[in-house]
Protein backbone atom coordinates (compact mmCIF):
# COMPACT_ATOMS: atom_id res chain seq x y z
CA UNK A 1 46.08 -145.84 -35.14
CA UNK A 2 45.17 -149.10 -37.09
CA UNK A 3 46.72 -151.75 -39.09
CA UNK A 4 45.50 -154.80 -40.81
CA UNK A 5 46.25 -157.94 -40.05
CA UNK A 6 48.00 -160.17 -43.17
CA UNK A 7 47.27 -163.67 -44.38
CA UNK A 8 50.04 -165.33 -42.33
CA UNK A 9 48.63 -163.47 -38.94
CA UNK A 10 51.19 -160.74 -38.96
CA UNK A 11 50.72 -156.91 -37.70
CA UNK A 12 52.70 -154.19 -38.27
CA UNK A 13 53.26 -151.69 -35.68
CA UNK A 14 52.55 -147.54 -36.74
CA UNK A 15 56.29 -145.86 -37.14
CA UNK A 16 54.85 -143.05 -34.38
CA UNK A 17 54.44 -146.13 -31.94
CA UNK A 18 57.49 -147.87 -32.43
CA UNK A 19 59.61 -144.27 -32.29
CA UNK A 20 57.63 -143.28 -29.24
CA UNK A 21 58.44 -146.81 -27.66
CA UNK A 22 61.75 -147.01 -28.69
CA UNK A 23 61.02 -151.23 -30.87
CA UNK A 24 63.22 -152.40 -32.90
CA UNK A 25 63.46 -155.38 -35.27
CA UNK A 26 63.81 -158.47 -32.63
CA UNK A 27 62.43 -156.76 -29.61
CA UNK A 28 59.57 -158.55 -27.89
CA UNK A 29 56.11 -158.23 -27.23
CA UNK A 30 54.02 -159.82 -24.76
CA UNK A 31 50.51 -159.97 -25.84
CA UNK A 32 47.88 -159.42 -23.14
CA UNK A 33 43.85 -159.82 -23.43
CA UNK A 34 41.70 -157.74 -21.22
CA UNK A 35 37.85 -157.99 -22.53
CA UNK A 36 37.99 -157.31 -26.19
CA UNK A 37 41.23 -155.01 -25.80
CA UNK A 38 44.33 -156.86 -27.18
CA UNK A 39 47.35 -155.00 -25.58
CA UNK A 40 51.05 -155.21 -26.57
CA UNK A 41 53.45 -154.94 -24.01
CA UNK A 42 57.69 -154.73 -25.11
CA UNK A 43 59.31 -157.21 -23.19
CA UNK A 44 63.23 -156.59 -21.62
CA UNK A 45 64.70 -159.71 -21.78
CA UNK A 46 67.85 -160.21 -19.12
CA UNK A 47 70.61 -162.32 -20.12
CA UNK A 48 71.10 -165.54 -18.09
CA UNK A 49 73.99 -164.25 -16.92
CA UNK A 50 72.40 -161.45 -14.95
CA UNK A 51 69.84 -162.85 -13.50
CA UNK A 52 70.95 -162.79 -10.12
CA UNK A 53 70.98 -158.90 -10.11
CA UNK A 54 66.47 -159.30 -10.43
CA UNK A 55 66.70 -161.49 -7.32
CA UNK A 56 65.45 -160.66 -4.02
CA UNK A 57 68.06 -161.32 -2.37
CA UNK A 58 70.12 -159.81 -4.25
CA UNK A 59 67.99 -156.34 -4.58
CA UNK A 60 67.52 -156.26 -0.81
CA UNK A 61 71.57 -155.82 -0.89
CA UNK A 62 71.26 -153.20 -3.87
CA UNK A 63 68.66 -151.18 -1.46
CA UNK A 64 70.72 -151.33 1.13
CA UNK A 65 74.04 -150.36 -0.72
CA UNK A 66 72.17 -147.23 -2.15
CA UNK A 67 71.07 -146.41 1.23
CA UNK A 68 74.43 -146.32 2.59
CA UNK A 69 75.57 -144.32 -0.26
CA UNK A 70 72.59 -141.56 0.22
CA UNK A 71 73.93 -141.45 3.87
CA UNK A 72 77.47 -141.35 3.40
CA UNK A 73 78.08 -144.50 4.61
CA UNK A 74 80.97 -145.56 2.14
CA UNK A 75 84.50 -144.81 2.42
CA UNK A 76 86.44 -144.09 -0.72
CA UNK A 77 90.31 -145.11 -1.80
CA UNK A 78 92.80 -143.62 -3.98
CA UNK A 79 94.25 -147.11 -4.67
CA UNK A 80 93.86 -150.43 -4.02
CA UNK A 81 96.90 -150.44 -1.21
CA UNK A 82 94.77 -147.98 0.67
CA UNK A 83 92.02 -149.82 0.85
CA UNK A 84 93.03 -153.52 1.56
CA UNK A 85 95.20 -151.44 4.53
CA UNK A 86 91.96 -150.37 5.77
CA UNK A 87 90.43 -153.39 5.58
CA UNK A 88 92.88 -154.80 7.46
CA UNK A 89 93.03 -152.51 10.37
CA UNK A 90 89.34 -153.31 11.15
């Protein structure tokens, strides 16, 4: 698939691409050069507010909370009662 590029430098993307990546108007792309290949790569940008979930520490935690659950490891509560009396019988 091809497209031209206009007088003010802009490139439209083929319809099959952008249904098969799932764009839409305002997404991202990164723009990558590798030789004489230009690639396009959608970017995922993560609100400020959750960027503490992409850090390491914070990922080592999720890894370890999944692992835990994949165990069994976890302990479930009907109610909020239940489980602060739990908590406090440890």
């Amino acid at each position: 698939m091809a497209s031209t590029i206009t007088k003010k430098w802009q490139v439209s993307i083929p319809a099959e691409i952008r249904k098969k990546l799932r764009l839409k108007p305002g997404d991202k792309i990164e723009f990558v050069v590798e030789g004489d290949k230009l690639i396009g790569i959608p970017v995922t940008e993560i609100p400020k507010s959750q960027t503490y979930f992409w850090t390491k520490q914070w990922q080592k935690m999720e890894k370890k909370a999944q692992k835990d659950i994949d165990t069994g490891e976890v302990k479930e509560f009907d109610n909020p009662d239940e489980a602060i009396n739990w908590l406090k019988k440890r």
